[in-house]
C-alpha atoms as a PDB file:
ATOM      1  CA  UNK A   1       0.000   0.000   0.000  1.00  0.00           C
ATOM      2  CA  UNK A   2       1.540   2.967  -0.815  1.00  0.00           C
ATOM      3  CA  UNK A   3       1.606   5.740   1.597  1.00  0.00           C
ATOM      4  CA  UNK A   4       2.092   9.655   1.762  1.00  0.00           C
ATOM      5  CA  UNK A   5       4.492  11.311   4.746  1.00  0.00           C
ATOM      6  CA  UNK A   6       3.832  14.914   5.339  1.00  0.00           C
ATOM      7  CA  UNK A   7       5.626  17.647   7.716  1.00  0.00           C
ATOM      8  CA  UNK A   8       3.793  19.250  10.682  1.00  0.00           C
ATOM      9  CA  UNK A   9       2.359  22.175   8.133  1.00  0.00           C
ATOM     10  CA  UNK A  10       0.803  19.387   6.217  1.00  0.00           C
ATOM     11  CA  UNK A  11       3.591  19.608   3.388  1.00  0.00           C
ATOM     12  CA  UNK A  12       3.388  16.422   1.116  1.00  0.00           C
ATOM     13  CA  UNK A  13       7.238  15.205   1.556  1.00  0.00           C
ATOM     14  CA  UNK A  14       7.174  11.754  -0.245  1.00  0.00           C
ATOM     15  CA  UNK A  15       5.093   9.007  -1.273  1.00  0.00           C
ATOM     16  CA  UNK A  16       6.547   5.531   0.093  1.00  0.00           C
ATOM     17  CA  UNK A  17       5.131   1.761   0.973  1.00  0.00           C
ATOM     18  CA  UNK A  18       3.011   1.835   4.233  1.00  0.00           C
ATOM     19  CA  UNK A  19       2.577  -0.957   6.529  1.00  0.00           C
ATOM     20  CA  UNK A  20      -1.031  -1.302   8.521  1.00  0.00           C
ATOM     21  CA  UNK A  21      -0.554  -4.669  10.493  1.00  0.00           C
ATOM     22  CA  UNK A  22       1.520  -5.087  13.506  1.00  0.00           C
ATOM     23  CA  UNK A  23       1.365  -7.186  16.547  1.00  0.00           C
ATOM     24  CA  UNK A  24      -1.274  -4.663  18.886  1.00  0.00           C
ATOM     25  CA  UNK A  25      -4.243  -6.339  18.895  1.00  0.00           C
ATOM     26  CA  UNK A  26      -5.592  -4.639  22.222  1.00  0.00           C
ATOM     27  CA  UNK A  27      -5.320  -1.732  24.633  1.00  0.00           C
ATOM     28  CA  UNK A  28      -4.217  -1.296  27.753  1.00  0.00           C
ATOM     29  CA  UNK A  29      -5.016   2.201  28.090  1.00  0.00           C
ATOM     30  CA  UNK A  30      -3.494   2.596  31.952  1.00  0.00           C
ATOM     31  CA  UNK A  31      -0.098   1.447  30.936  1.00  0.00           C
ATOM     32  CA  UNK A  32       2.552   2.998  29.254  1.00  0.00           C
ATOM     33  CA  UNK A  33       1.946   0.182  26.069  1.00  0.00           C
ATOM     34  CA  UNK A  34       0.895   0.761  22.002  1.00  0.00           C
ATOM     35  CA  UNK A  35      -1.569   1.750  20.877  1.00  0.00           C
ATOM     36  CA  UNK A  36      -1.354   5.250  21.764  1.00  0.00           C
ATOM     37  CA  UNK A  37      -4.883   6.639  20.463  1.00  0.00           C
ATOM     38  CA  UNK A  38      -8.010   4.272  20.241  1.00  0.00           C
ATOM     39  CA  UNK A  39     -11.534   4.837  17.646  1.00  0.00           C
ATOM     40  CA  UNK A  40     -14.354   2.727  19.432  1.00  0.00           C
ATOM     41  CA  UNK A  41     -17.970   3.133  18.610  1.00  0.00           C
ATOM     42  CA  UNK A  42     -20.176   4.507  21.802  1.00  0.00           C
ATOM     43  CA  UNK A  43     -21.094   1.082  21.969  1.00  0.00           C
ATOM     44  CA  UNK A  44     -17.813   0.056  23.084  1.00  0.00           C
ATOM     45  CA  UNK A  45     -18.070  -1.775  26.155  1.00  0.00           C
ATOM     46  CA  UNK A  46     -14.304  -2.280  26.673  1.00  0.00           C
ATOM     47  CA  UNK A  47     -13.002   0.798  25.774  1.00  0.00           C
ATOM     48  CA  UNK A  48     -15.757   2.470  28.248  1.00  0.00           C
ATOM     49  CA  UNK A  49     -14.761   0.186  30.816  1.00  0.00           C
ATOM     50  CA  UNK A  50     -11.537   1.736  30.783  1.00  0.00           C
ATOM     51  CA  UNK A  51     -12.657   5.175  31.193  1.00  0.00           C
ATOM     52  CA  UNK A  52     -14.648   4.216  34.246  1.00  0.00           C
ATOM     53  CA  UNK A  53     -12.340   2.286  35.720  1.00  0.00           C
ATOM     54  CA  UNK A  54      -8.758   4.194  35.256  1.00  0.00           C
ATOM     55  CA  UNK A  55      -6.218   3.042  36.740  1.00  0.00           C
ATOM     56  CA  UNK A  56      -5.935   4.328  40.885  1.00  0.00           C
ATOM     57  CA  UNK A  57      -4.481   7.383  40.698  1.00  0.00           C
ATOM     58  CA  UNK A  58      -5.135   7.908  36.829  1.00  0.00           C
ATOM     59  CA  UNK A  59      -6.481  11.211  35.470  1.00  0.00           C
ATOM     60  CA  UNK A  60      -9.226  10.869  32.378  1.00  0.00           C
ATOM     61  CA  UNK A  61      -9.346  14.262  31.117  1.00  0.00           C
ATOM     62  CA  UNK A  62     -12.602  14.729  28.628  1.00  0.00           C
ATOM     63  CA  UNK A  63     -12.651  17.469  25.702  1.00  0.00           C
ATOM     64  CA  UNK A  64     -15.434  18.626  24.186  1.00  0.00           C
ATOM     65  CA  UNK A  65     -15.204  17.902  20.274  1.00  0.00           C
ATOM     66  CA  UNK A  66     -17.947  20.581  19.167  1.00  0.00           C
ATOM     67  CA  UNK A  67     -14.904  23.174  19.699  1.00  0.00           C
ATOM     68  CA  UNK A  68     -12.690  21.176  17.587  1.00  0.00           C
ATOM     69  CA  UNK A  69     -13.797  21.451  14.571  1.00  0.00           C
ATOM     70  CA  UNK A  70     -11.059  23.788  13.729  1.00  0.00           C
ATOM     71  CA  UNK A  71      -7.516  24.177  14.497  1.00  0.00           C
ATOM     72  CA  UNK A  72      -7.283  27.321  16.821  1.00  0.00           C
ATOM     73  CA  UNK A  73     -10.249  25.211  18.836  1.00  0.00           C
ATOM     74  CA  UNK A  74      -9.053  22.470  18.959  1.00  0.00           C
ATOM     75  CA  UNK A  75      -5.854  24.173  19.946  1.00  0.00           C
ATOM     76  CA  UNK A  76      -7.594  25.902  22.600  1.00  0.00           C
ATOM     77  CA  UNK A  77      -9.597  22.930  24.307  1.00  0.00           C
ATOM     78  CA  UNK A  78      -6.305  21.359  24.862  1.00  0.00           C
ATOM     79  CA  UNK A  79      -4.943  23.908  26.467  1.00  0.00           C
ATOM     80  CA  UNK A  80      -7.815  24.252  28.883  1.00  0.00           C
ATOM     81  CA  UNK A  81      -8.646  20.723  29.741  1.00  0.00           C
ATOM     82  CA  UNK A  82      -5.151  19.841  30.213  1.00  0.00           C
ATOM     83  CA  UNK A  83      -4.118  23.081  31.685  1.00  0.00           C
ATOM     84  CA  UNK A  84      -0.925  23.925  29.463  1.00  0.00           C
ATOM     85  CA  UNK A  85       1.426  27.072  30.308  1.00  0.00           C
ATOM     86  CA  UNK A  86       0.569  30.069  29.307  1.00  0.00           C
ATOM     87  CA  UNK A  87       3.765  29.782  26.672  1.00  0.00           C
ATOM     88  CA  UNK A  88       2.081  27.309  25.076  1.00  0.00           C
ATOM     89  CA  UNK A  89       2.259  28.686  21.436  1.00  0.00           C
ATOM     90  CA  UNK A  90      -1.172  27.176  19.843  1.00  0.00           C
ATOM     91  CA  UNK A  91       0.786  25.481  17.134  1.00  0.00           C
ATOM     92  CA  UNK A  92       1.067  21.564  15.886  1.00  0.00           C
ATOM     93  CA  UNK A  93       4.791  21.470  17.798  1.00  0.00           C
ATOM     94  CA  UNK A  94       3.521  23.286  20.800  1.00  0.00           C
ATOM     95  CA  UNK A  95       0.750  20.907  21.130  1.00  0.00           C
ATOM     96  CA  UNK A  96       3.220  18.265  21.191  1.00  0.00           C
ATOM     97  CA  UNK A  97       5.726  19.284  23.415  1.00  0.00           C
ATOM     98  CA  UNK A  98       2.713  20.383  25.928  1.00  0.00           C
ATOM     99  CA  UNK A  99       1.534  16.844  25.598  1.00  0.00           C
ATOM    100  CA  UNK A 100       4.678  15.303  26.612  1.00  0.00           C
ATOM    101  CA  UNK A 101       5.487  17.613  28.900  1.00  0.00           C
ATOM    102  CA  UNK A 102       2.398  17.733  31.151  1.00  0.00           C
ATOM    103  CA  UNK A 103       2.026  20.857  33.371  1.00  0.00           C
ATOM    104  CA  UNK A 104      -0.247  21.765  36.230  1.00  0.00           C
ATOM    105  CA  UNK A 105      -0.874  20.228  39.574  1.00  0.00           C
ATOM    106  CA  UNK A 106      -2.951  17.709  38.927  1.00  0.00           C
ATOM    107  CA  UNK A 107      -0.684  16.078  36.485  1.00  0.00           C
ATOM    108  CA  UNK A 108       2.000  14.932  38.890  1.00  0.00           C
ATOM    109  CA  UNK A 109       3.751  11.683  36.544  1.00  0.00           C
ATOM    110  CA  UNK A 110       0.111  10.012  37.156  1.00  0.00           C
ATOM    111  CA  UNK A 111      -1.446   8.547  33.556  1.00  0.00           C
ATOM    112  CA  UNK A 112      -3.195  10.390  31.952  1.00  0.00           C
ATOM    113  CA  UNK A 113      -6.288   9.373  29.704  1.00  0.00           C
ATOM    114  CA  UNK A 114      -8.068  12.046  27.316  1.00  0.00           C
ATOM    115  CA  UNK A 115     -11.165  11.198  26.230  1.00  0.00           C
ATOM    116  CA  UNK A 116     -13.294  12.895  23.065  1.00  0.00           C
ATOM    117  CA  UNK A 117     -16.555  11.975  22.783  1.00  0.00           C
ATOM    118  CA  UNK A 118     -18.573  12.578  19.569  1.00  0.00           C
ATOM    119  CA  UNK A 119     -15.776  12.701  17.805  1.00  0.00           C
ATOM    120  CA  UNK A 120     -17.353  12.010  14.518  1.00  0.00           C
ATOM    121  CA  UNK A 121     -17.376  15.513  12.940  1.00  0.00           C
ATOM    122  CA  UNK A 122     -14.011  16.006  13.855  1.00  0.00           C
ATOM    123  CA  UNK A 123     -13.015  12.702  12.264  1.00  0.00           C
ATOM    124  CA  UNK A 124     -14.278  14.884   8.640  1.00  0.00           C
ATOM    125  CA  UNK A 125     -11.869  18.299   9.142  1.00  0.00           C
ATOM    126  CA  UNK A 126      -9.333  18.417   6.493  1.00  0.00           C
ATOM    127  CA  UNK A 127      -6.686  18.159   9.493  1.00  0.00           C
ATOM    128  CA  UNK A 128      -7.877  15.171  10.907  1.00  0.00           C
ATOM    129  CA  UNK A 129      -5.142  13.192   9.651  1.00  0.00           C
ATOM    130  CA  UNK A 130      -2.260  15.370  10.614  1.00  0.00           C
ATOM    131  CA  UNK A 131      -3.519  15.875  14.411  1.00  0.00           C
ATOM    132  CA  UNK A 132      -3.570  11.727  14.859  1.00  0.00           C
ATOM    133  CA  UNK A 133      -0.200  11.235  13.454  1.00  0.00           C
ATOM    134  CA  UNK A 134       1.160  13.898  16.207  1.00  0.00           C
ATOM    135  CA  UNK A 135      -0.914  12.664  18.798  1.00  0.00           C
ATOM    136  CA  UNK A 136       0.601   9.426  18.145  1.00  0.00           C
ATOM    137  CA  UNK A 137       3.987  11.159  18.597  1.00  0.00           C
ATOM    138  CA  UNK A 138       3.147  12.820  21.762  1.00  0.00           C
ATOM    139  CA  UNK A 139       1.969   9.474  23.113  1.00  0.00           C
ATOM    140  CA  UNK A 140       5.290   7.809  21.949  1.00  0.00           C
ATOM    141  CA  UNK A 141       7.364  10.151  23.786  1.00  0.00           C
ATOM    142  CA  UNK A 142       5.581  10.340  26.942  1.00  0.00           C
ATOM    143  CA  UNK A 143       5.045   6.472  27.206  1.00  0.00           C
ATOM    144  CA  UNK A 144       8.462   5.824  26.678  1.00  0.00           C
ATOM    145  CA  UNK A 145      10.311   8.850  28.055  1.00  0.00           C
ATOM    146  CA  UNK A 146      11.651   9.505  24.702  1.00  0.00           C
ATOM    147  CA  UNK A 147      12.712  12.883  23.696  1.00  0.00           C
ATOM    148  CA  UNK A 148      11.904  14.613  20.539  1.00  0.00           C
ATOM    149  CA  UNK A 149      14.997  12.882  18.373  1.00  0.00           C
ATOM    150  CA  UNK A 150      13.768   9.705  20.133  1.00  0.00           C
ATOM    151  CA  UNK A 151      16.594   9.459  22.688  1.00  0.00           C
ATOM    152  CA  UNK A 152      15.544   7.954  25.932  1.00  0.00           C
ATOM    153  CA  UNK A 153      15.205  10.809  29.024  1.00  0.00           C
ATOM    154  CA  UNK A 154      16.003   9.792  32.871  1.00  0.00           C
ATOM    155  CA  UNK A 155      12.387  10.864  33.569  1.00  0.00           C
ATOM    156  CA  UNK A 156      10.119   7.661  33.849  1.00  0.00           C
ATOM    157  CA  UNK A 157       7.789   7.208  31.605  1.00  0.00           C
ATOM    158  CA  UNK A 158       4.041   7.808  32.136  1.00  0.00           C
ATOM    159  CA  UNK A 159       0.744   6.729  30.535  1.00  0.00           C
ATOM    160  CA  UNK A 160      -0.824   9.254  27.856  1.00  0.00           C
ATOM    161  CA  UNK A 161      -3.936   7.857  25.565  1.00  0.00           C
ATOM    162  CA  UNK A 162      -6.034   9.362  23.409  1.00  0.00           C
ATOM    163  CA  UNK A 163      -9.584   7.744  23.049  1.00  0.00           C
ATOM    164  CA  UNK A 164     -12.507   9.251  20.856  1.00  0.00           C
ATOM    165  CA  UNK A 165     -15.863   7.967  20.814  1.00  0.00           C
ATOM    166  CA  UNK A 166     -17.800   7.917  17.272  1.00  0.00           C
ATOM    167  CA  UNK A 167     -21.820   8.097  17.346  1.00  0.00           C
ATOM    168  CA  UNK A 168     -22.253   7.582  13.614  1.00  0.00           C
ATOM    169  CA  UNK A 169     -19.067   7.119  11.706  1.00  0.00           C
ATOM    170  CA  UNK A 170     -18.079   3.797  10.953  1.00  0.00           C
ATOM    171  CA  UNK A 171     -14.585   2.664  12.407  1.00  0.00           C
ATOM    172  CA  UNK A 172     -13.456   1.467   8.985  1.00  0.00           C
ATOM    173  CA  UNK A 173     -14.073   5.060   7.512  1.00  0.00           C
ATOM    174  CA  UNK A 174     -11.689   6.129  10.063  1.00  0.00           C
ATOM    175  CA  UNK A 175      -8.825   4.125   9.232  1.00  0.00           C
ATOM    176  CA  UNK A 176      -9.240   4.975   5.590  1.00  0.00           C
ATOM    177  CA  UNK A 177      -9.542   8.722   6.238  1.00  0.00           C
ATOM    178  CA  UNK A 178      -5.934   7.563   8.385  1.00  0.00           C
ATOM    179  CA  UNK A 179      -4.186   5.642   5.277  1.00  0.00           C
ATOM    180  CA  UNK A 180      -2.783   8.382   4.187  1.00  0.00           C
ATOM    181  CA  UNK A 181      -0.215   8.965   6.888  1.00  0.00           C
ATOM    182  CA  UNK A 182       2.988   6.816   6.269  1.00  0.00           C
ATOM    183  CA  UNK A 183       4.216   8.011  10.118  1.00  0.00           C
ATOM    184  CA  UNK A 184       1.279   5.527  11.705  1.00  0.00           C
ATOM    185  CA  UNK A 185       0.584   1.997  12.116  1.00  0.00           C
ATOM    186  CA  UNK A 186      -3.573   1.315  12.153  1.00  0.00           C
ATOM    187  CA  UNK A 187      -5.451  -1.948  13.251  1.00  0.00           C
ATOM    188  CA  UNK A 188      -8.827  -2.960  13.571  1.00  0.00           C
ATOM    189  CA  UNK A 189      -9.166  -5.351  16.546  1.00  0.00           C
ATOM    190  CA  UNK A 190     -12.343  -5.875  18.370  1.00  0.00           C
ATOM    191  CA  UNK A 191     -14.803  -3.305  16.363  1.00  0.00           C
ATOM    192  CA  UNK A 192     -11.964  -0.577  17.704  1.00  0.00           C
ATOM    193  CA  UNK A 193      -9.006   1.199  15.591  1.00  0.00           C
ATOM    194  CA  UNK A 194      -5.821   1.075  17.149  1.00  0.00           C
ATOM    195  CA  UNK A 195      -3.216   3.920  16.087  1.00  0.00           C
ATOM    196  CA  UNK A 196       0.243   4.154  17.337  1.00  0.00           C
ATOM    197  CA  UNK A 197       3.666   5.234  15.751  1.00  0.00           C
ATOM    198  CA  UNK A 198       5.412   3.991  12.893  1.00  0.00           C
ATOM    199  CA  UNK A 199       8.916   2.983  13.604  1.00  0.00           C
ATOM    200  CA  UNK A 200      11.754   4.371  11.696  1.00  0.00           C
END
Protein backbone atom coordinates (compact mmCIF):
# COMPACT_ATOMS: atom_id res chain seq x y z
CA UNK A 1 0.00 0.00 0.00
CA UNK A 2 1.54 2.97 -0.81
CA UNK A 3 1.61 5.74 1.60
CA UNK A 4 2.09 9.66 1.76
CA UNK A 5 4.49 11.31 4.75
CA UNK A 6 3.83 14.91 5.34
CA UNK A 7 5.63 17.65 7.72
CA UNK A 8 3.79 19.25 10.68
CA UNK A 9 2.36 22.17 8.13
CA UNK A 10 0.80 19.39 6.22
CA UNK A 11 3.59 19.61 3.39
CA UNK A 12 3.39 16.42 1.12
CA UNK A 13 7.24 15.21 1.56
CA UNK A 14 7.17 11.75 -0.24
CA UNK A 15 5.09 9.01 -1.27
CA UNK A 16 6.55 5.53 0.09
CA UNK A 17 5.13 1.76 0.97
CA UNK A 18 3.01 1.83 4.23
CA UNK A 19 2.58 -0.96 6.53
CA UNK A 20 -1.03 -1.30 8.52
CA UNK A 21 -0.55 -4.67 10.49
CA UNK A 22 1.52 -5.09 13.51
CA UNK A 23 1.37 -7.19 16.55
CA UNK A 24 -1.27 -4.66 18.89
CA UNK A 25 -4.24 -6.34 18.90
CA UNK A 26 -5.59 -4.64 22.22
CA UNK A 27 -5.32 -1.73 24.63
CA UNK A 28 -4.22 -1.30 27.75
CA UNK A 29 -5.02 2.20 28.09
CA UNK A 30 -3.49 2.60 31.95
CA UNK A 31 -0.10 1.45 30.94
CA UNK A 32 2.55 3.00 29.25
CA UNK A 33 1.95 0.18 26.07
CA UNK A 34 0.90 0.76 22.00
CA UNK A 35 -1.57 1.75 20.88
CA UNK A 36 -1.35 5.25 21.76
CA UNK A 37 -4.88 6.64 20.46
CA UNK A 38 -8.01 4.27 20.24
CA UNK A 39 -11.53 4.84 17.65
CA UNK A 40 -14.35 2.73 19.43
CA UNK A 41 -17.97 3.13 18.61
CA UNK A 42 -20.18 4.51 21.80
CA UNK A 43 -21.09 1.08 21.97
CA UNK A 44 -17.81 0.06 23.08
CA UNK A 45 -18.07 -1.77 26.16
CA UNK A 46 -14.30 -2.28 26.67
CA UNK A 47 -13.00 0.80 25.77
CA UNK A 48 -15.76 2.47 28.25
CA UNK A 49 -14.76 0.19 30.82
CA UNK A 50 -11.54 1.74 30.78
CA UNK A 51 -12.66 5.17 31.19
CA UNK A 52 -14.65 4.22 34.25
CA UNK A 53 -12.34 2.29 35.72
CA UNK A 54 -8.76 4.19 35.26
CA UNK A 55 -6.22 3.04 36.74
CA UNK A 56 -5.94 4.33 40.89
CA UNK A 57 -4.48 7.38 40.70
CA UNK A 58 -5.14 7.91 36.83
CA UNK A 59 -6.48 11.21 35.47
CA UNK A 60 -9.23 10.87 32.38
CA UNK A 61 -9.35 14.26 31.12
CA UNK A 62 -12.60 14.73 28.63
CA UNK A 63 -12.65 17.47 25.70
CA UNK A 64 -15.43 18.63 24.19
CA UNK A 65 -15.20 17.90 20.27
CA UNK A 66 -17.95 20.58 19.17
CA UNK A 67 -14.90 23.17 19.70
CA UNK A 68 -12.69 21.18 17.59
CA UNK A 69 -13.80 21.45 14.57
CA UNK A 70 -11.06 23.79 13.73
CA UNK A 71 -7.52 24.18 14.50
CA UNK A 72 -7.28 27.32 16.82
CA UNK A 73 -10.25 25.21 18.84
CA UNK A 74 -9.05 22.47 18.96
CA UNK A 75 -5.85 24.17 19.95
CA UNK A 76 -7.59 25.90 22.60
CA UNK A 77 -9.60 22.93 24.31
CA UNK A 78 -6.31 21.36 24.86
CA UNK A 79 -4.94 23.91 26.47
CA UNK A 80 -7.82 24.25 28.88
CA UNK A 81 -8.65 20.72 29.74
CA UNK A 82 -5.15 19.84 30.21
CA UNK A 83 -4.12 23.08 31.68
CA UNK A 84 -0.92 23.92 29.46
CA UNK A 85 1.43 27.07 30.31
CA UNK A 86 0.57 30.07 29.31
CA UNK A 87 3.76 29.78 26.67
CA UNK A 88 2.08 27.31 25.08
CA UNK A 89 2.26 28.69 21.44
CA UNK A 90 -1.17 27.18 19.84
CA UNK A 91 0.79 25.48 17.13
CA UNK A 92 1.07 21.56 15.89
CA UNK A 93 4.79 21.47 17.80
CA UNK A 94 3.52 23.29 20.80
CA UNK A 95 0.75 20.91 21.13
CA UNK A 96 3.22 18.27 21.19
CA UNK A 97 5.73 19.28 23.41
CA UNK A 98 2.71 20.38 25.93
CA UNK A 99 1.53 16.84 25.60
CA UNK A 100 4.68 15.30 26.61
CA UNK A 101 5.49 17.61 28.90
CA UNK A 102 2.40 17.73 31.15
CA UNK A 103 2.03 20.86 33.37
CA UNK A 104 -0.25 21.76 36.23
CA UNK A 105 -0.87 20.23 39.57
CA UNK A 106 -2.95 17.71 38.93
CA UNK A 107 -0.68 16.08 36.48
CA UNK A 108 2.00 14.93 38.89
CA UNK A 109 3.75 11.68 36.54
CA UNK A 110 0.11 10.01 37.16
CA UNK A 111 -1.45 8.55 33.56
CA UNK A 112 -3.19 10.39 31.95
CA UNK A 113 -6.29 9.37 29.70
CA UNK A 114 -8.07 12.05 27.32
CA UNK A 115 -11.17 11.20 26.23
CA UNK A 116 -13.29 12.89 23.06
CA UNK A 117 -16.55 11.97 22.78
CA UNK A 118 -18.57 12.58 19.57
CA UNK A 119 -15.78 12.70 17.80
CA UNK A 120 -17.35 12.01 14.52
CA UNK A 121 -17.38 15.51 12.94
CA UNK A 122 -14.01 16.01 13.86
CA UNK A 123 -13.01 12.70 12.26
CA UNK A 124 -14.28 14.88 8.64
CA UNK A 125 -11.87 18.30 9.14
CA UNK A 126 -9.33 18.42 6.49
CA UNK A 127 -6.69 18.16 9.49
CA UNK A 128 -7.88 15.17 10.91
CA UNK A 129 -5.14 13.19 9.65
CA UNK A 130 -2.26 15.37 10.61
CA UNK A 131 -3.52 15.88 14.41
CA UNK A 132 -3.57 11.73 14.86
CA UNK A 133 -0.20 11.23 13.45
CA UNK A 134 1.16 13.90 16.21
CA UNK A 135 -0.91 12.66 18.80
CA UNK A 136 0.60 9.43 18.14
CA UNK A 137 3.99 11.16 18.60
CA UNK A 138 3.15 12.82 21.76
CA UNK A 139 1.97 9.47 23.11
CA UNK A 140 5.29 7.81 21.95
CA UNK A 141 7.36 10.15 23.79
CA UNK A 142 5.58 10.34 26.94
CA UNK A 143 5.04 6.47 27.21
CA UNK A 144 8.46 5.82 26.68
CA UNK A 145 10.31 8.85 28.05
CA UNK A 146 11.65 9.50 24.70
CA UNK A 147 12.71 12.88 23.70
CA UNK A 148 11.90 14.61 20.54
CA UNK A 149 15.00 12.88 18.37
CA UNK A 150 13.77 9.71 20.13
CA UNK A 151 16.59 9.46 22.69
CA UNK A 152 15.54 7.95 25.93
CA UNK A 153 15.20 10.81 29.02
CA UNK A 154 16.00 9.79 32.87
CA UNK A 155 12.39 10.86 33.57
CA UNK A 156 10.12 7.66 33.85
CA UNK A 157 7.79 7.21 31.61
CA UNK A 158 4.04 7.81 32.14
CA UNK A 159 0.74 6.73 30.53
CA UNK A 160 -0.82 9.25 27.86
CA UNK A 161 -3.94 7.86 25.56
CA UNK A 162 -6.03 9.36 23.41
CA UNK A 163 -9.58 7.74 23.05
CA UNK A 164 -12.51 9.25 20.86
CA UNK A 165 -15.86 7.97 20.81
CA UNK A 166 -17.80 7.92 17.27
CA UNK A 167 -21.82 8.10 17.35
CA UNK A 168 -22.25 7.58 13.61
CA UNK A 169 -19.07 7.12 11.71
CA UNK A 170 -18.08 3.80 10.95
CA UNK A 171 -14.59 2.66 12.41
CA UNK A 172 -13.46 1.47 8.99
CA UNK A 173 -14.07 5.06 7.51
CA UNK A 174 -11.69 6.13 10.06
CA UNK A 175 -8.83 4.12 9.23
CA UNK A 176 -9.24 4.98 5.59
CA UNK A 177 -9.54 8.72 6.24
CA UNK A 178 -5.93 7.56 8.38
CA UNK A 179 -4.19 5.64 5.28
CA UNK A 180 -2.78 8.38 4.19
CA UNK A 181 -0.21 8.97 6.89
CA UNK A 182 2.99 6.82 6.27
CA UNK A 183 4.22 8.01 10.12
CA UNK A 184 1.28 5.53 11.70
CA UNK A 185 0.58 2.00 12.12
CA UNK A 186 -3.57 1.31 12.15
CA UNK A 187 -5.45 -1.95 13.25
CA UNK A 188 -8.83 -2.96 13.57
CA UNK A 189 -9.17 -5.35 16.55
CA UNK A 190 -12.34 -5.87 18.37
CA UNK A 191 -14.80 -3.31 16.36
CA UNK A 192 -11.96 -0.58 17.70
CA UNK A 193 -9.01 1.20 15.59
CA UNK A 194 -5.82 1.07 17.15
CA UNK A 195 -3.22 3.92 16.09
CA UNK A 196 0.24 4.15 17.34
CA UNK A 197 3.67 5.23 15.75
CA UNK A 198 5.41 3.99 12.89
CA UNK A 199 8.92 2.98 13.60
CA UNK A 200 11.75 4.37 11.70
Amino acid sequence: MVGLVFDHYGTLLLRREMSVIKSVTSFELARPVEPWVVFARDDAHRAHEQVKVPTPGGVVRRLDSRKMTDVAGLFGEFAEKLEFPSYFGHNWYALVDCLDDLHGSWHGGRPVLVVVEDADELVGEEFFPLFIALLCEAGERANLSLDADGIPRSRPPFPLHFLFFLARREIREVAELLRVRADILIRESDGCLLVWSQSE
